[in-house]
N, C-alpha and C. Protein backbone atom coordinates (compact mmCIF):
# COMPACT_ATOMS: atom_id res chain seq x y z
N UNK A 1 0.83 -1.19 0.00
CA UNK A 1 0.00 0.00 0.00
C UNK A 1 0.88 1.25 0.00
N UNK A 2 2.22 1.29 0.93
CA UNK A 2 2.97 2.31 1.04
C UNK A 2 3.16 2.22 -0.53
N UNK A 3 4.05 1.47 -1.11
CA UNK A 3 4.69 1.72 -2.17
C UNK A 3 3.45 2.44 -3.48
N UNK A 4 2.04 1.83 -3.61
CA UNK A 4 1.43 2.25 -4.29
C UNK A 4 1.00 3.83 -4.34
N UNK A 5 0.93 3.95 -3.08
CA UNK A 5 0.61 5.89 -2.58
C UNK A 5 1.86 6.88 -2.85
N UNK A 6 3.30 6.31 -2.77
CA UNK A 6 4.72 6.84 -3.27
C UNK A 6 4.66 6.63 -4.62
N UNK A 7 4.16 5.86 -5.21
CA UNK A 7 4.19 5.42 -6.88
C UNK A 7 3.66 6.55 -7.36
N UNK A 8 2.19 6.35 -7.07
CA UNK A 8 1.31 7.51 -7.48
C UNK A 8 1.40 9.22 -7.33
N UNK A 9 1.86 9.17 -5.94
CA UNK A 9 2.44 10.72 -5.70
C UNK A 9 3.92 11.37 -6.40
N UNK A 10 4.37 10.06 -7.07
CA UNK A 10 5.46 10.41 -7.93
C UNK A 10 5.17 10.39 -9.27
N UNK A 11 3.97 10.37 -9.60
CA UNK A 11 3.82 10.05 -10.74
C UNK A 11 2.88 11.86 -10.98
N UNK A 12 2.32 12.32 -10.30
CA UNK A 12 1.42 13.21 -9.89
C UNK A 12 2.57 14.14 -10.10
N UNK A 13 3.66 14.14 -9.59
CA UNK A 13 4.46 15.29 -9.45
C UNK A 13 5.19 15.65 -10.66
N UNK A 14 6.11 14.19 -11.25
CA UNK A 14 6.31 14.12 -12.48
C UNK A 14 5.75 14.81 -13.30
N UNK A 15 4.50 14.93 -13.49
CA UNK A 15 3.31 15.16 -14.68
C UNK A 15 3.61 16.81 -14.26
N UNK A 16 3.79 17.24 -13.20
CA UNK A 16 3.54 18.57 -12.68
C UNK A 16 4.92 19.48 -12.74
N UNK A 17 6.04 18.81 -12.72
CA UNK A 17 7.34 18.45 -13.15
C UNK A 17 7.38 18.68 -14.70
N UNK A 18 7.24 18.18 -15.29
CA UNK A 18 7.24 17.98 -17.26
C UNK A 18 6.50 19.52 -17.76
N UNK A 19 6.07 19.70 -16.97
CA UNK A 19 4.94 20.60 -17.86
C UNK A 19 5.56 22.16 -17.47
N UNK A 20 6.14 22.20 -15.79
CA UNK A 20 7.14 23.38 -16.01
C UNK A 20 7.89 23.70 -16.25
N UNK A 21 8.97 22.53 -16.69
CA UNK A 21 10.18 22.51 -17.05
C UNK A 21 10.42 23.40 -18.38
N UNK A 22 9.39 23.47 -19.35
CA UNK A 22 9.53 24.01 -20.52
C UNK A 22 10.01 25.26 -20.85
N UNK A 23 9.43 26.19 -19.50
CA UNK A 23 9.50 27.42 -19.40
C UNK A 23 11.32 27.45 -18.60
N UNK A 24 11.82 26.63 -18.02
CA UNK A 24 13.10 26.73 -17.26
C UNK A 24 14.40 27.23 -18.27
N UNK A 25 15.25 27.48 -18.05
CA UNK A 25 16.69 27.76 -18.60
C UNK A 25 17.26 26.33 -18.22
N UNK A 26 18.42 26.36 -19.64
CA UNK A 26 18.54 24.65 -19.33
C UNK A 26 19.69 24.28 -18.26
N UNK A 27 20.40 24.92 -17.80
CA UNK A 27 21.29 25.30 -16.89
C UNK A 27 20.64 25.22 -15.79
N UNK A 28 19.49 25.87 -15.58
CA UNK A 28 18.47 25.63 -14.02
C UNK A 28 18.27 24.01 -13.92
N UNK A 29 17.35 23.70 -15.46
CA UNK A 29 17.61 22.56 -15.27
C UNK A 29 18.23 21.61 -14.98
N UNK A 30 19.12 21.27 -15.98
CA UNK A 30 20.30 20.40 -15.39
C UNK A 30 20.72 20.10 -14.10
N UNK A 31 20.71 21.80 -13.50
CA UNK A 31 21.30 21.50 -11.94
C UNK A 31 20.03 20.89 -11.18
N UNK A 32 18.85 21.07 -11.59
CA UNK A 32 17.83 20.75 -10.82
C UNK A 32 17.64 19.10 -10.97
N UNK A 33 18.11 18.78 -12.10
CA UNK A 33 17.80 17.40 -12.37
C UNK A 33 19.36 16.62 -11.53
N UNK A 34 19.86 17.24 -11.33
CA UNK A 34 21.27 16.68 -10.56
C UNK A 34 21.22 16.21 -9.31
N UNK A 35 20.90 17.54 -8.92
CA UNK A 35 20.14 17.73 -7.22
C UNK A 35 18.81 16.71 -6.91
N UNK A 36 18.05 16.75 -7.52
CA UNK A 36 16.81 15.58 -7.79
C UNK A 36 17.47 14.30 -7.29
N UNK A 37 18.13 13.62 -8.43
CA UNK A 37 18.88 12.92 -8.51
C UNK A 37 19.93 12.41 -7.52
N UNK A 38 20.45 13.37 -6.79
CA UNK A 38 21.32 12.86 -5.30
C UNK A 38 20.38 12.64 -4.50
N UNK A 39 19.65 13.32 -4.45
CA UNK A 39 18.52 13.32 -3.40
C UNK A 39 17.91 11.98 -3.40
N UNK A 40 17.47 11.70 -4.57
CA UNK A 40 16.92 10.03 -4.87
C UNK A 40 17.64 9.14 -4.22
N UNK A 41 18.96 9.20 -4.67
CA UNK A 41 19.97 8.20 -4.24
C UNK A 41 20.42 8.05 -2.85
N UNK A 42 20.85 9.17 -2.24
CA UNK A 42 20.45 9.77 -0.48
C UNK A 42 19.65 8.92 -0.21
N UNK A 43 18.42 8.74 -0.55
CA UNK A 43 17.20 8.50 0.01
C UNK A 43 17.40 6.97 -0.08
N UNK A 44 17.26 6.93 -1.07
CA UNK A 44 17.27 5.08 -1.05
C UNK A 44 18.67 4.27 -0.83
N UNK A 45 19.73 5.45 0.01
CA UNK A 45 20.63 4.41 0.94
C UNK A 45 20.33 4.18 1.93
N UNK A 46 19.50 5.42 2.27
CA UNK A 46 18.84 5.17 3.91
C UNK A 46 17.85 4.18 3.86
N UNK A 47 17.19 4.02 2.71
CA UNK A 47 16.00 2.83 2.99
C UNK A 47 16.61 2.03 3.08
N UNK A 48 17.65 1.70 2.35
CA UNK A 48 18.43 -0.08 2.12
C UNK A 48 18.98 -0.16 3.87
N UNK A 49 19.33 0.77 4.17
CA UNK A 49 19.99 0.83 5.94
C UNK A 49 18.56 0.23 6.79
N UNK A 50 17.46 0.58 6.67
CA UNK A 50 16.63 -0.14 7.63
C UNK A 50 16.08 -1.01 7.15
N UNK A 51 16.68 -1.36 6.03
CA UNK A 51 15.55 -3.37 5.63
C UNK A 51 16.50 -4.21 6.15
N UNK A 52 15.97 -5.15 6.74
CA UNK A 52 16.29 -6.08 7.52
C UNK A 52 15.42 -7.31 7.36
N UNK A 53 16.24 -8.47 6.66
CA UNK A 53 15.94 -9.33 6.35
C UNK A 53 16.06 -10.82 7.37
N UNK A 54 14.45 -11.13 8.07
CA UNK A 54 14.47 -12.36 8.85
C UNK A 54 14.87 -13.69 8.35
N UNK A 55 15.07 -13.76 7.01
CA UNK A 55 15.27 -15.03 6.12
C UNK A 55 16.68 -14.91 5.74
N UNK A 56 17.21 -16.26 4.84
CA UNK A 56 18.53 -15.99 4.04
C UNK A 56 17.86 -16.57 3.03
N UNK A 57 18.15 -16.14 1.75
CA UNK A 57 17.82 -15.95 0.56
C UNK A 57 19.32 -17.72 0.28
N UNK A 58 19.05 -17.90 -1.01
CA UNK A 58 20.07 -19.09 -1.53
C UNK A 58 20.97 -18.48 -1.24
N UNK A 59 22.08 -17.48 -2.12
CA UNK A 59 22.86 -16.95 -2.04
C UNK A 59 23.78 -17.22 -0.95
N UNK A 60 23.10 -16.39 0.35
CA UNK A 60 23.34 -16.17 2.05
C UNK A 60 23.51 -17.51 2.50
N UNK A 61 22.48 -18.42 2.03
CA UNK A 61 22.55 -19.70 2.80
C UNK A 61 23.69 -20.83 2.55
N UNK A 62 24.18 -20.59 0.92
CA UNK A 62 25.04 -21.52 0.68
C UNK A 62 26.85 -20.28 1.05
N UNK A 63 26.40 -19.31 2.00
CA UNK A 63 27.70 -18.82 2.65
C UNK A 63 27.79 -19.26 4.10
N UNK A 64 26.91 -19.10 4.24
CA UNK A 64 26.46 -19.80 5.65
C UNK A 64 27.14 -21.04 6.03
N UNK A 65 26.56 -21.74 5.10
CA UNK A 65 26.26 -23.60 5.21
C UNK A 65 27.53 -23.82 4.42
N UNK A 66 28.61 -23.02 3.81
CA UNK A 66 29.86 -23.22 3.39
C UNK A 66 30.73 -23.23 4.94
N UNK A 67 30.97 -22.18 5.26
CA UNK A 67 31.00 -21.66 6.17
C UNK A 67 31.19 -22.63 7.58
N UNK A 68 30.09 -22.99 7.98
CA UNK A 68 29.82 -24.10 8.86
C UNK A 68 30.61 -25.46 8.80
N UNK A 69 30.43 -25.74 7.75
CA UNK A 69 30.73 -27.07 7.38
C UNK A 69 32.79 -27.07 7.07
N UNK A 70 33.05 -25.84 6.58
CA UNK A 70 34.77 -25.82 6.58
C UNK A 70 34.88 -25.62 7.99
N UNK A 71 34.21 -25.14 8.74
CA UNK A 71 35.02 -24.94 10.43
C UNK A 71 34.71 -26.61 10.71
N UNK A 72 33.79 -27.19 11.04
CA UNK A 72 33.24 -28.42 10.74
C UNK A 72 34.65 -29.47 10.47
N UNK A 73 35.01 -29.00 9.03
CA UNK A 73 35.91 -29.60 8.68
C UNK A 73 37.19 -29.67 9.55
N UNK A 74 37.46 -28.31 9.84
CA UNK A 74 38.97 -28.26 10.73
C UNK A 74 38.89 -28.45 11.74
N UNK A 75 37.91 -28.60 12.53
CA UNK A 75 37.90 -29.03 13.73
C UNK A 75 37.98 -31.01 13.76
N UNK A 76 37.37 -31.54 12.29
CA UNK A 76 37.35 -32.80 12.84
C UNK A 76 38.85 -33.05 12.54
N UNK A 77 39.52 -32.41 11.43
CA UNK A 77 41.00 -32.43 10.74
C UNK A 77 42.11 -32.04 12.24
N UNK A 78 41.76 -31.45 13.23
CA UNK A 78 42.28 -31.11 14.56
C UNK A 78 42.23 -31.99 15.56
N UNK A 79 41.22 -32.79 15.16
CA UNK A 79 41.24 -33.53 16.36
C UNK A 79 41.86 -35.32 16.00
N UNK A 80 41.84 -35.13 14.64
CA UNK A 80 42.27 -36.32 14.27
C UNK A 80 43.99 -36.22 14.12
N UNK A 81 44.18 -35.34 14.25
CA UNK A 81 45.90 -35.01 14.07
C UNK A 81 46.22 -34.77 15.26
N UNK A 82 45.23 -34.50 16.47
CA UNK A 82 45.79 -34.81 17.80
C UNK A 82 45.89 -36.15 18.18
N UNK A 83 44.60 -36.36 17.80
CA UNK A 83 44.45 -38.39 18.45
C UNK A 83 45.83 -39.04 17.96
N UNK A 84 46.48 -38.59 16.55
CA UNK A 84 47.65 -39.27 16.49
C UNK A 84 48.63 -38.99 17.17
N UNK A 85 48.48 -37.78 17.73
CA UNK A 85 49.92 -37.55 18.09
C UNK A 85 49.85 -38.30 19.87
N UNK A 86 48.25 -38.27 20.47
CA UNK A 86 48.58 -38.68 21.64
C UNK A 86 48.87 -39.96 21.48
N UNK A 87 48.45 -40.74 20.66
CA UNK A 87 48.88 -42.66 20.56
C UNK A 87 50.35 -42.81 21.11
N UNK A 88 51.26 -41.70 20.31
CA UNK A 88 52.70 -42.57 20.48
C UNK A 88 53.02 -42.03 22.00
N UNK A 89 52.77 -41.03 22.45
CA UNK A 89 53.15 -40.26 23.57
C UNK A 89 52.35 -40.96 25.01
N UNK A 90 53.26 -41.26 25.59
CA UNK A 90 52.85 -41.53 27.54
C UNK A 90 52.66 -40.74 28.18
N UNK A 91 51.71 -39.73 27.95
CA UNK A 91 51.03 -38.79 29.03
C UNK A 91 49.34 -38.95 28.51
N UNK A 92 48.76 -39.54 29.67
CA UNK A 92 47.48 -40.17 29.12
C UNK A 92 46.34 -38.84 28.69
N UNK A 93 46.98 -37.54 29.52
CA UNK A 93 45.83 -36.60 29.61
C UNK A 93 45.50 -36.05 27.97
N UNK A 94 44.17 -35.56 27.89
CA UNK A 94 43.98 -35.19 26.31
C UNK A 94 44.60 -33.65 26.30
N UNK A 95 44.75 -33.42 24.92
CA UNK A 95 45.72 -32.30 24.59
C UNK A 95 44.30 -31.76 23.87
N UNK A 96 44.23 -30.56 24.01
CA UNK A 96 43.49 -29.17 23.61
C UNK A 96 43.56 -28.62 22.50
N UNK A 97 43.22 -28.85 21.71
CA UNK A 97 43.08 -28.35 19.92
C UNK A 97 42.62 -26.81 19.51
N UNK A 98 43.32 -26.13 19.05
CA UNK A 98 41.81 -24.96 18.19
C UNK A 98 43.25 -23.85 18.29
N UNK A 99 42.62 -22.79 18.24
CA UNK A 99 42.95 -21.45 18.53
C UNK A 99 42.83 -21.24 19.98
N UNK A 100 43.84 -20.11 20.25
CA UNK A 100 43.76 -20.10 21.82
C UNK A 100 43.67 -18.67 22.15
């Protein structure tokens, strides 16, 4: 509903927009269409700043679930390169793997 009432009120203005422009100097213009134009862009960084997405899209998910699964990986690759090293060694206690 928001977007349809912004559609329309931009479309309203446009029309209202086109029709005075004729009478402008093209130099007014230009700068006016510049300024317009940042302003647009301004605007719709701030919108992209408050969408906030509860889902992960494919994309997100196969970074995710990459992600997971390589730590996944080095942790089982850590613990299997400890288990060898405690076999040959006579100190029964387990040795501590990871980052510290």
């Amino acid at each position: 509903a928001q977007n349809t009432v912004t559609g329309s009120l931009g479309l309203v203005f446009a029309a209202l927009f086109a029709r005075s422009v004729s009478k402008v100097n093209e130099v007014h213009l230009w700068t006016l269409y510049a300024v317009l134009t940042l302003l647009h862009i301004f605007a719709n960084m701030q919108c992209m700043k408050l969408v906030a997405f509860d889902s992960l899209n494919s994309a997100r998910m196969n970074l995710v679930a990459g992600e997971f699964f390589r730590g996944l990986n080095n942790i089982s690759s850590n613990n299997n390169t400890s288990q060898r090293k405690n076999k040959g060694s006579s100190d029964p206690s387990p040795t501590i793997s990871g980052p510290v």
